[in-house]
PDB file of N, CA and C in Angstrom:
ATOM      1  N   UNK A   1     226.759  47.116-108.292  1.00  0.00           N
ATOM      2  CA  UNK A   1     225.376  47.473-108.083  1.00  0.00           C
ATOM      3  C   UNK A   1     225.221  48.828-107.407  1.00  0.00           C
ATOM      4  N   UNK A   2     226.523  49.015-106.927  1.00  0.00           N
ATOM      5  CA  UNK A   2     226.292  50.492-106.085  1.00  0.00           C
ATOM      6  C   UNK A   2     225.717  51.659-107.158  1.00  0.00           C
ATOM      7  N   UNK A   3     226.248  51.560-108.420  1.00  0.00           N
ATOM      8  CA  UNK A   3     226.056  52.571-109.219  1.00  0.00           C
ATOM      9  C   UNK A   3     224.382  52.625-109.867  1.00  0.00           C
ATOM     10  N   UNK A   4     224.226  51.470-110.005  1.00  0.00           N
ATOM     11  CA  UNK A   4     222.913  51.495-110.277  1.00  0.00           C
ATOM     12  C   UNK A   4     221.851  51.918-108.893  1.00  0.00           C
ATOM     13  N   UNK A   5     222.016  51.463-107.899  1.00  0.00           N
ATOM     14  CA  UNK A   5     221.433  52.191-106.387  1.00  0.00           C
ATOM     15  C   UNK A   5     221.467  53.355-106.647  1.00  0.00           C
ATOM     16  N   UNK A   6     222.504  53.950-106.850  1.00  0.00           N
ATOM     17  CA  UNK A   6     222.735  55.653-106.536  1.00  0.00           C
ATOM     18  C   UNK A   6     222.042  56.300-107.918  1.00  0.00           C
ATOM     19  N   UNK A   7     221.621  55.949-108.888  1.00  0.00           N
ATOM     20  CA  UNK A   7     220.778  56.485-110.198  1.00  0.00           C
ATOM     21  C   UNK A   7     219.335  57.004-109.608  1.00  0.00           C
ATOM     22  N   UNK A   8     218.779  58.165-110.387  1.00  0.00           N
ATOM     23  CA  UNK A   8     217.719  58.820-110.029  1.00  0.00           C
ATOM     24  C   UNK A   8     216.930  57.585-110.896  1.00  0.00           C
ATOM     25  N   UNK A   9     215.020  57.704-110.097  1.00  0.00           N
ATOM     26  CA  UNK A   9     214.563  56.741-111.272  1.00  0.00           C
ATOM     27  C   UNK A   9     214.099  56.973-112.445  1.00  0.00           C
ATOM     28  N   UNK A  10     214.353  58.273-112.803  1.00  0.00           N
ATOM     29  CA  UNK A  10     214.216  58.312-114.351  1.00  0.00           C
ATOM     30  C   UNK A  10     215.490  57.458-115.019  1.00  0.00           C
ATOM     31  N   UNK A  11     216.601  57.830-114.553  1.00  0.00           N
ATOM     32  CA  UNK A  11     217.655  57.189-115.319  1.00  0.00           C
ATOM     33  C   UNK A  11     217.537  55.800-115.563  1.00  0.00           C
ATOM     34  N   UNK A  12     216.996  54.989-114.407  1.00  0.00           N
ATOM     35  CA  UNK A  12     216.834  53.764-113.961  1.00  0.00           C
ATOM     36  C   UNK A  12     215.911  53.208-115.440  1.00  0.00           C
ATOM     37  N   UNK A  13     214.417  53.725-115.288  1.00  0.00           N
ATOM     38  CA  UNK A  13     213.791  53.577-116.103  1.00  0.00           C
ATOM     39  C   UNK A  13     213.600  53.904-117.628  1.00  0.00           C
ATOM     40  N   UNK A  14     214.862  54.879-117.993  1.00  0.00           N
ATOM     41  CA  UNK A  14     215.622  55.115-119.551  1.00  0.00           C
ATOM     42  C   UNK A  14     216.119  53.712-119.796  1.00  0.00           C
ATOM     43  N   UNK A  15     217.458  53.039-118.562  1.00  0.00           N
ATOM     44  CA  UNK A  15     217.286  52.300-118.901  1.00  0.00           C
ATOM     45  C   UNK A  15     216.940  50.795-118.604  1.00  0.00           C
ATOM     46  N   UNK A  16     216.221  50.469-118.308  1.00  0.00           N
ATOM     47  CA  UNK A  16     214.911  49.717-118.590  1.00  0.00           C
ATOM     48  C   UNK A  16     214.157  49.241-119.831  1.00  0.00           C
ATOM     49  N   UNK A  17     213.240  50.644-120.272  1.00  0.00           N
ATOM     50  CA  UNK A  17     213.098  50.346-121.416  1.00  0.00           C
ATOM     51  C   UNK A  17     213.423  50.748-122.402  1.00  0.00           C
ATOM     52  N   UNK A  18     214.991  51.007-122.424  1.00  0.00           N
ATOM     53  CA  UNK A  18     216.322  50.876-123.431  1.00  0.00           C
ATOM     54  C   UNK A  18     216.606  49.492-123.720  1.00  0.00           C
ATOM     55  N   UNK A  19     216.857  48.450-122.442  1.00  0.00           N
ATOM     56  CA  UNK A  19     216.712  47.447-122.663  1.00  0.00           C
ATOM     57  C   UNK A  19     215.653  46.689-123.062  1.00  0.00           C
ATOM     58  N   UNK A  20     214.591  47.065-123.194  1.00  0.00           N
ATOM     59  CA  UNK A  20     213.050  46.260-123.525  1.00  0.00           C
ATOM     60  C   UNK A  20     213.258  46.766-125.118  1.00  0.00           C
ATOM     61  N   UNK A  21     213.620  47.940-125.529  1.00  0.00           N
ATOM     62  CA  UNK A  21     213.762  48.553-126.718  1.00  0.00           C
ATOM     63  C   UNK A  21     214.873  47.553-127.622  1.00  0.00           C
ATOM     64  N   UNK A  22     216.249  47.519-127.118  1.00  0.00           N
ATOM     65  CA  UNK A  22     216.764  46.077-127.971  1.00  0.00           C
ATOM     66  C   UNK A  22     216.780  45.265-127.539  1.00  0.00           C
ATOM     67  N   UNK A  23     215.693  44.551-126.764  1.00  0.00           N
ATOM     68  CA  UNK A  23     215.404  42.949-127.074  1.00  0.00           C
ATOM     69  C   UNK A  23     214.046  43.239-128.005  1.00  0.00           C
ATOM     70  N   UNK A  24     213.269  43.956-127.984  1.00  0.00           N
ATOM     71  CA  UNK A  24     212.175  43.812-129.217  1.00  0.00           C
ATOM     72  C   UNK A  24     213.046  44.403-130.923  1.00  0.00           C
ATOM     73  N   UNK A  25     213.820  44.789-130.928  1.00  0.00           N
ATOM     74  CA  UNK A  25     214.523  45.099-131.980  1.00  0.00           C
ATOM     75  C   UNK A  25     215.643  44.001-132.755  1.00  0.00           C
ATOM     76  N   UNK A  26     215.637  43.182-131.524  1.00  0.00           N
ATOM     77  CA  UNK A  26     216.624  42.133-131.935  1.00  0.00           C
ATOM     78  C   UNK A  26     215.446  41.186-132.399  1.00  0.00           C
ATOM     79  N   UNK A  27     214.229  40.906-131.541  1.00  0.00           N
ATOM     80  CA  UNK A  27     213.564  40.059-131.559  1.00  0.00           C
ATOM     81  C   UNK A  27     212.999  40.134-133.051  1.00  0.00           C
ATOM     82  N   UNK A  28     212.721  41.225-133.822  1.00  0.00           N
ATOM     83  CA  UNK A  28     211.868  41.828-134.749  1.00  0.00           C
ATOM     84  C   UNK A  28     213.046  41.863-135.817  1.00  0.00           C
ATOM     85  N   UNK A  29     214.002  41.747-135.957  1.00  0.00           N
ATOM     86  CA  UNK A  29     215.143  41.581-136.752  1.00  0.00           C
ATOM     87  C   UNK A  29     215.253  40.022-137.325  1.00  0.00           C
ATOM     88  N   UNK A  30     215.578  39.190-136.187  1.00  0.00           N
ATOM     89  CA  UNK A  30     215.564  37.409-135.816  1.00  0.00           C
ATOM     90  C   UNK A  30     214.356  37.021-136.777  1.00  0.00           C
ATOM     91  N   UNK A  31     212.476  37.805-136.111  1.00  0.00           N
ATOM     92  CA  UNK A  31     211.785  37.628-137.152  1.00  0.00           C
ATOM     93  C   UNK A  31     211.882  37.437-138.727  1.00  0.00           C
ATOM     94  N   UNK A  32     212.042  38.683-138.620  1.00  0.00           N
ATOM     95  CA  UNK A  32     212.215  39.112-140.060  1.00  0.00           C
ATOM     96  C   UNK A  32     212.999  38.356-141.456  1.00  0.00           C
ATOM     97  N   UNK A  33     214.427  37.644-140.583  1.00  0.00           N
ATOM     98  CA  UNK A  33     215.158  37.178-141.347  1.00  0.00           C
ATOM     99  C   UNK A  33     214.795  35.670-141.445  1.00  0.00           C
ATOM    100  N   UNK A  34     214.079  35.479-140.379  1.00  0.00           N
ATOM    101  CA  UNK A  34     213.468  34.145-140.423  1.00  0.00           C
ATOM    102  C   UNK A  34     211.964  33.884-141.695  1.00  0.00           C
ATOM    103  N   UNK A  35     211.399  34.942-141.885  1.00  0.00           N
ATOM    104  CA  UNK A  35     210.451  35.021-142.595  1.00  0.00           C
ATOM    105  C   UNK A  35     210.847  35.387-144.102  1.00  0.00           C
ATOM    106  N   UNK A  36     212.144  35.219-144.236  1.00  0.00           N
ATOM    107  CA  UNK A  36     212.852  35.421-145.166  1.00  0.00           C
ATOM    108  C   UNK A  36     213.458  34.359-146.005  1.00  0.00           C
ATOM    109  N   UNK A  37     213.908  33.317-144.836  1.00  0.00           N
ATOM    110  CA  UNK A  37     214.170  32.176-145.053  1.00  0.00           C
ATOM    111  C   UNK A  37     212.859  31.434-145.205  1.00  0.00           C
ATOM    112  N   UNK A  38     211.362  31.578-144.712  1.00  0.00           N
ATOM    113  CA  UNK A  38     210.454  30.616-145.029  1.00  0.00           C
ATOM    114  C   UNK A  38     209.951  30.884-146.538  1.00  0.00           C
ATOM    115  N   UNK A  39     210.013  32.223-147.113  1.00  0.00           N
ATOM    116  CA  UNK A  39     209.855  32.752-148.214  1.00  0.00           C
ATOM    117  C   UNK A  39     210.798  32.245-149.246  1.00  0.00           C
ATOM    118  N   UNK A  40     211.964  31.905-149.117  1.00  0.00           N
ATOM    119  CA  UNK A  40     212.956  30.920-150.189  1.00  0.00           C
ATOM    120  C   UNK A  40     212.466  29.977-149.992  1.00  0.00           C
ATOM    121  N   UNK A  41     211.786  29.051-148.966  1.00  0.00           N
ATOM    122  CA  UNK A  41     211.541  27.688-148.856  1.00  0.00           C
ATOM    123  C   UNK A  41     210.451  27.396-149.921  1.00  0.00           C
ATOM    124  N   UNK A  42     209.084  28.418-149.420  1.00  0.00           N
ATOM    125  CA  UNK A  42     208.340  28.482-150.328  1.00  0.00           C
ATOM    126  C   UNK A  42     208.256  28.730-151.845  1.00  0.00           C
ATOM    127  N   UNK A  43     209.110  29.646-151.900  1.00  0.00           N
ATOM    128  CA  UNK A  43     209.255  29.885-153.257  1.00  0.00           C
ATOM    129  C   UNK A  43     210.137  28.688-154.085  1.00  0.00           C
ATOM    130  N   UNK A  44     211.205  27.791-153.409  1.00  0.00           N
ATOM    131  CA  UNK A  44     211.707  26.529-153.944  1.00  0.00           C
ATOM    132  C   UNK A  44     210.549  25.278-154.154  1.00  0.00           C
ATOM    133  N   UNK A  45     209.659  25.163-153.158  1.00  0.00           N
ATOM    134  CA  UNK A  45     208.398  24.441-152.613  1.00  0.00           C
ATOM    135  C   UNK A  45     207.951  24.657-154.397  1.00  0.00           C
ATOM    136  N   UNK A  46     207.049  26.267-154.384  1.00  0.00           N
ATOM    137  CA  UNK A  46     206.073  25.952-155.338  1.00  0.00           C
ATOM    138  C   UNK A  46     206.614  26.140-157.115  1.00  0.00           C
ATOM    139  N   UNK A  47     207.948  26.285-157.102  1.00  0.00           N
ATOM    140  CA  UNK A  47     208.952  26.220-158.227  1.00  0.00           C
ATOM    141  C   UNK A  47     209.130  24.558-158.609  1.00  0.00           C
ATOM    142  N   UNK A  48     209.523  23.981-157.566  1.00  0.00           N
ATOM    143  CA  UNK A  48     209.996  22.618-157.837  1.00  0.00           C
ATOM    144  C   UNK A  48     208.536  21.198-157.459  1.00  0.00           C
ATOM    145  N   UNK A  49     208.165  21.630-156.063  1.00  0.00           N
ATOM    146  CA  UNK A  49     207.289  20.245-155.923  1.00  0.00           C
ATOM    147  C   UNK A  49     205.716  20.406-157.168  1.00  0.00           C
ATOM    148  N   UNK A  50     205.421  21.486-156.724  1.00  0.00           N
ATOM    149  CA  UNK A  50     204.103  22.056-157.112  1.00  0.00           C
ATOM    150  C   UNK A  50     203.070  21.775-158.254  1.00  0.00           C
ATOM    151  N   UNK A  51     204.561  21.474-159.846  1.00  0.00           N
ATOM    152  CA  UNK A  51     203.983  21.261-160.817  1.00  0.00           C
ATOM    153  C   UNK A  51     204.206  19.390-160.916  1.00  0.00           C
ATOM    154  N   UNK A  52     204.826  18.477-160.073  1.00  0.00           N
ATOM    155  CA  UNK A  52     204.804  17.483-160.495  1.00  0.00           C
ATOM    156  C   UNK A  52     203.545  17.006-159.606  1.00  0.00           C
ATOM    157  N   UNK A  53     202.981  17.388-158.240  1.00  0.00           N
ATOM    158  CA  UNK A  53     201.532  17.574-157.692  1.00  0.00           C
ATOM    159  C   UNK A  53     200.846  17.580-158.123  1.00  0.00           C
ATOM    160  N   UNK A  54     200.562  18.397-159.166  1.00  0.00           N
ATOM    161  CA  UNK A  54     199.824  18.713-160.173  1.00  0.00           C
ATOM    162  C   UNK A  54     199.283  17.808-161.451  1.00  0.00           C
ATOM    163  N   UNK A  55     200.636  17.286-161.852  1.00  0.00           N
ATOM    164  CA  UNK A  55     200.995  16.322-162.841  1.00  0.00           C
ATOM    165  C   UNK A  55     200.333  14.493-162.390  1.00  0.00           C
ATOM    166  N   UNK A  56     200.921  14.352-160.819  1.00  0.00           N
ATOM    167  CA  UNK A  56     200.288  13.509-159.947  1.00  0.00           C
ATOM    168  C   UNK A  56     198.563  13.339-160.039  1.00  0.00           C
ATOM    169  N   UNK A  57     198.096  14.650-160.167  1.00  0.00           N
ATOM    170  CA  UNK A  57     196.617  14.451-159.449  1.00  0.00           C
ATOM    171  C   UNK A  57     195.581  14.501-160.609  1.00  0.00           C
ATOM    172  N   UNK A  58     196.304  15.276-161.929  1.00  0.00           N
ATOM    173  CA  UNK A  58     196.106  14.940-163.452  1.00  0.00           C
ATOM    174  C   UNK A  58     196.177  13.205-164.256  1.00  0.00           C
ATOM    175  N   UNK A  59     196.920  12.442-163.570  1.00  0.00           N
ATOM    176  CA  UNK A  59     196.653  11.534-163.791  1.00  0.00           C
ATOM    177  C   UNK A  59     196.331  10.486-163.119  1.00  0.00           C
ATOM    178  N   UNK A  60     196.226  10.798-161.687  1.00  0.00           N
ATOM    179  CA  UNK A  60     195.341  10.060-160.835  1.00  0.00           C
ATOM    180  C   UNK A  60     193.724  10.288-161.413  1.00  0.00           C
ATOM    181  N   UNK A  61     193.233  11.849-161.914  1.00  0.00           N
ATOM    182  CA  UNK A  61     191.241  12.206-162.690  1.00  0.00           C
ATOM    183  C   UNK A  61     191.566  10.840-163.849  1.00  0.00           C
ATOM    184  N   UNK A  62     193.048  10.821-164.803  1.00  0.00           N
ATOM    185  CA  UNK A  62     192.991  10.032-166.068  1.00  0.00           C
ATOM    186  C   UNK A  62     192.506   8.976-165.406  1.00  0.00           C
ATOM    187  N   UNK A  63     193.204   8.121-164.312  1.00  0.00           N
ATOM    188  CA  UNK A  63     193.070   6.778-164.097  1.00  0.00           C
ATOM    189  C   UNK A  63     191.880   6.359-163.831  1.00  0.00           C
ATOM    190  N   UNK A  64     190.938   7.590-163.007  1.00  0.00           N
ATOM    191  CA  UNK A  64     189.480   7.225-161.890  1.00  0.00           C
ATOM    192  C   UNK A  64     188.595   7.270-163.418  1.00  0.00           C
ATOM    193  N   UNK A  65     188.595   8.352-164.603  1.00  0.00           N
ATOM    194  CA  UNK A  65     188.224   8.268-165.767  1.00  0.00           C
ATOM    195  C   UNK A  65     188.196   6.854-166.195  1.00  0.00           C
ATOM    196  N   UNK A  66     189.241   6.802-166.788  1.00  0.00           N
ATOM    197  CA  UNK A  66     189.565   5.069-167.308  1.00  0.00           C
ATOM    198  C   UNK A  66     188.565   4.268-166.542  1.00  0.00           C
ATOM    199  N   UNK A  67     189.259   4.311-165.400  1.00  0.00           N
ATOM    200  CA  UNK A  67     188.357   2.739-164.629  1.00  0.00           C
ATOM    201  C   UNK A  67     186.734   3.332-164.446  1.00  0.00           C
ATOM    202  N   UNK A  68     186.438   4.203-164.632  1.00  0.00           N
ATOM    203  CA  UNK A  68     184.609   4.315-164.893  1.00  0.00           C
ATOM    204  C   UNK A  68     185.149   3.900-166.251  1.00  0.00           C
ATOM    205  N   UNK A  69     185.098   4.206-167.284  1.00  0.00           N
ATOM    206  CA  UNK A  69     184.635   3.644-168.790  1.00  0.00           C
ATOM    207  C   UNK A  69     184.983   2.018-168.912  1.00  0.00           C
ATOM    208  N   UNK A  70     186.239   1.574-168.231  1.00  0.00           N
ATOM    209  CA  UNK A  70     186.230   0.153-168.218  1.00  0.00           C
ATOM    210  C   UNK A  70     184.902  -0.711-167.590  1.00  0.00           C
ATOM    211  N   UNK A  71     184.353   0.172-166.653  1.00  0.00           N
ATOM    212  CA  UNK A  71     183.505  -0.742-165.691  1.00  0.00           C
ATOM    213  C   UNK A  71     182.185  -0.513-166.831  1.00  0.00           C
ATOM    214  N   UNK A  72     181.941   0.546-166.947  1.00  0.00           N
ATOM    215  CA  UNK A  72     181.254   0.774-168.192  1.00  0.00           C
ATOM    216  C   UNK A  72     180.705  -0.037-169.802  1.00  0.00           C
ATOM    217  N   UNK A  73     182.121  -0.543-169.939  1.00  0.00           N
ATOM    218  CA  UNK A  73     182.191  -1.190-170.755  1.00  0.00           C
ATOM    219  C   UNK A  73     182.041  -2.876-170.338  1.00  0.00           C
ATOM    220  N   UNK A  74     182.477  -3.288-169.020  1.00  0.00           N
ATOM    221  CA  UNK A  74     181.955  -4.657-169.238  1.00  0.00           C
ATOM    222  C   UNK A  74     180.720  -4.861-168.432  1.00  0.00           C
ATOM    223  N   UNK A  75     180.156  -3.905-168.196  1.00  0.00           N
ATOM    224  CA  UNK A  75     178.935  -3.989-167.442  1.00  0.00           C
ATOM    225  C   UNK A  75     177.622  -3.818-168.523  1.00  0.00           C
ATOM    226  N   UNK A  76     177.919  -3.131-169.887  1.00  0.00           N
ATOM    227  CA  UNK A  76     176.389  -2.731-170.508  1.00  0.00           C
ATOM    228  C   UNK A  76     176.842  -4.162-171.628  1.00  0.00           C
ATOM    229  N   UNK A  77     175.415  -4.176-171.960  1.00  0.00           N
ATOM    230  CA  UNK A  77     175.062  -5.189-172.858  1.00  0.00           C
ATOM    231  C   UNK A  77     174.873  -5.110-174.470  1.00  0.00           C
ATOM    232  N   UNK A  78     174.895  -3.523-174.784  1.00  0.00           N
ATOM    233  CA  UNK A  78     174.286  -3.635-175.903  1.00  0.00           C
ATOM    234  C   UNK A  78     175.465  -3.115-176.734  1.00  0.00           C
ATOM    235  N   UNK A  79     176.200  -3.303-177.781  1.00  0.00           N
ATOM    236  CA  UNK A  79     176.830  -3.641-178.372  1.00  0.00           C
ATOM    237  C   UNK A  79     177.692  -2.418-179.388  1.00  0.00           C
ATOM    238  N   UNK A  80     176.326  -1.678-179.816  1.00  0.00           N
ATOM    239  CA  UNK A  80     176.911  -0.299-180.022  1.00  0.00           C
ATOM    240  C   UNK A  80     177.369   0.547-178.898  1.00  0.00           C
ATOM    241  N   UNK A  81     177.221   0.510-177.664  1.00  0.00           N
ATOM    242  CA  UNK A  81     177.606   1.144-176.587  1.00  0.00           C
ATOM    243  C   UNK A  81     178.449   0.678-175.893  1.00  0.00           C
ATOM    244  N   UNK A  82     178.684  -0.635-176.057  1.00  0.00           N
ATOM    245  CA  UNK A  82     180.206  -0.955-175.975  1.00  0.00           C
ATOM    246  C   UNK A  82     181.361  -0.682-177.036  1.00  0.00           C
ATOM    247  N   UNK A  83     180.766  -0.440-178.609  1.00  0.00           N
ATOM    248  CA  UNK A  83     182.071  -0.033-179.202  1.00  0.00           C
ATOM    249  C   UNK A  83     182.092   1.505-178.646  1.00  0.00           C
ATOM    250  N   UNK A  84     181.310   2.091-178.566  1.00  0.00           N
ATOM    251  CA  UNK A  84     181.260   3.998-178.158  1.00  0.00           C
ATOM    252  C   UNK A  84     182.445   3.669-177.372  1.00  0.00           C
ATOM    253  N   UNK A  85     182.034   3.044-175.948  1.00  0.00           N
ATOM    254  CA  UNK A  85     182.857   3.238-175.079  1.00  0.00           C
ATOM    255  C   UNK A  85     184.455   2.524-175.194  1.00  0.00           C
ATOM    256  N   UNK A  86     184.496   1.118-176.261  1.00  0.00           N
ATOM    257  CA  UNK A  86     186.022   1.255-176.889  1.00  0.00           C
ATOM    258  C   UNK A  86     186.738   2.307-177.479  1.00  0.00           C
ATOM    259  N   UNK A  87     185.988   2.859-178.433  1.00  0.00           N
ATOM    260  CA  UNK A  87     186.611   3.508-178.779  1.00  0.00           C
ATOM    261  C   UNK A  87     186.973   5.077-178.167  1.00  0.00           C
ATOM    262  N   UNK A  88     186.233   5.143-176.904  1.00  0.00           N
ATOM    263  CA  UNK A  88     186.497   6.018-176.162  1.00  0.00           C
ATOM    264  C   UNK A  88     187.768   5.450-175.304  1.00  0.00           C
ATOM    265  N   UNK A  89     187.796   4.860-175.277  1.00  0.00           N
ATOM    266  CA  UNK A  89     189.254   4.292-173.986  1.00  0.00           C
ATOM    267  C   UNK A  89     190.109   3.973-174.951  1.00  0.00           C
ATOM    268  N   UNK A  90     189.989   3.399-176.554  1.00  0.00           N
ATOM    269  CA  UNK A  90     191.311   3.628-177.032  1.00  0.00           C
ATOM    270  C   UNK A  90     191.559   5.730-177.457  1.00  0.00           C
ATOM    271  N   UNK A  91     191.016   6.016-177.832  1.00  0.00           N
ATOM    272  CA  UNK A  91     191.033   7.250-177.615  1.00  0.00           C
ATOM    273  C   UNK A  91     191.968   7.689-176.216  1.00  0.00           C
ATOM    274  N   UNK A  92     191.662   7.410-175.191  1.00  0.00           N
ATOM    275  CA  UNK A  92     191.892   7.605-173.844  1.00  0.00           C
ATOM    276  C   UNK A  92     193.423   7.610-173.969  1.00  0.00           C
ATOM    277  N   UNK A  93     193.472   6.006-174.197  1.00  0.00           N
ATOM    278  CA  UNK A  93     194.926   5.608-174.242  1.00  0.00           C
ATOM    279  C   UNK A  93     196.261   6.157-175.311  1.00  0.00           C
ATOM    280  N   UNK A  94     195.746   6.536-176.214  1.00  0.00           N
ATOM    281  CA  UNK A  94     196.143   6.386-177.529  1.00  0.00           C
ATOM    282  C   UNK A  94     197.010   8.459-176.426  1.00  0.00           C
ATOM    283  N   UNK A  95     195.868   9.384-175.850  1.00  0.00           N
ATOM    284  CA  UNK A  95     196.409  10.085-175.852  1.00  0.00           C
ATOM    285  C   UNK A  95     197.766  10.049-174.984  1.00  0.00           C
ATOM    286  N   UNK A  96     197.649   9.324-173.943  1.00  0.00           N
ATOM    287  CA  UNK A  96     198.588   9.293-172.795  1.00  0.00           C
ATOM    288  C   UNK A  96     200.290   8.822-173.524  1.00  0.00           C
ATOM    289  N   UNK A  97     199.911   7.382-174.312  1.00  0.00           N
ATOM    290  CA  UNK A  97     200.717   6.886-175.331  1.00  0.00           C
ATOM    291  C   UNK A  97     200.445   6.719-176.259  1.00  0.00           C
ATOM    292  N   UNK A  98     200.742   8.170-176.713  1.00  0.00           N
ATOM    293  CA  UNK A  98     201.073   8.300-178.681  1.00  0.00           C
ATOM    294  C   UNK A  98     201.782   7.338-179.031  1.00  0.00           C
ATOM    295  N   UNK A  99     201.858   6.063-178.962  1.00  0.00           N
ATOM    296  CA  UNK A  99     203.097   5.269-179.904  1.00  0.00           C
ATOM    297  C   UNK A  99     202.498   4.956-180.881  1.00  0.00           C
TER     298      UNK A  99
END
């Protein structure tokens, strides 16, 4: 410590914030490579989960569809508007399974 005592305080304060200089340089590096790694995450994220999400919530509208035209159908009375709406839900079905 003697050597640092005996330093003028400019020297003192070179270094100072020499040292404040690489810990924000290290710190801003650490960042960087970290924001690098969240950027592969993401980019695996919306490559891989993204389109079966998608696929998920496409046939969750089919299903809420369906079950309005089912309720549809055993709720009205009149007879041509129940075939409309058969043949709208085999329609429905027919697309999901082409067999």
């Amino acid at each position: 410590m003697s050597v640092y005592a005996n330093l003028k305080i400019r020297n003192k304060l070179l270094i100072g914030y020499s040292v404040v200089l690489v810990c924000c340089v290290m710190i801003g590096l650490f960042g960087i490579s970290g924001m690098s790694q969240i950027k592969v995450r993401l980019d695996d994220m919306h490559n891989n989960l993204m389109p079966s999400v998608f696929s998920a919530s496409k046939a969750n509208q089919f299903c809420q569809q369906h079950r309005r035209n089912f309720l549809k159908f055993l709720l009205d009375n009149e007879i041509t508007t129940r075939r409309d709406i058969q043949n709208q839900l085999d329609s429905e079905v027919k697309e999901v399974c082409p067999t």
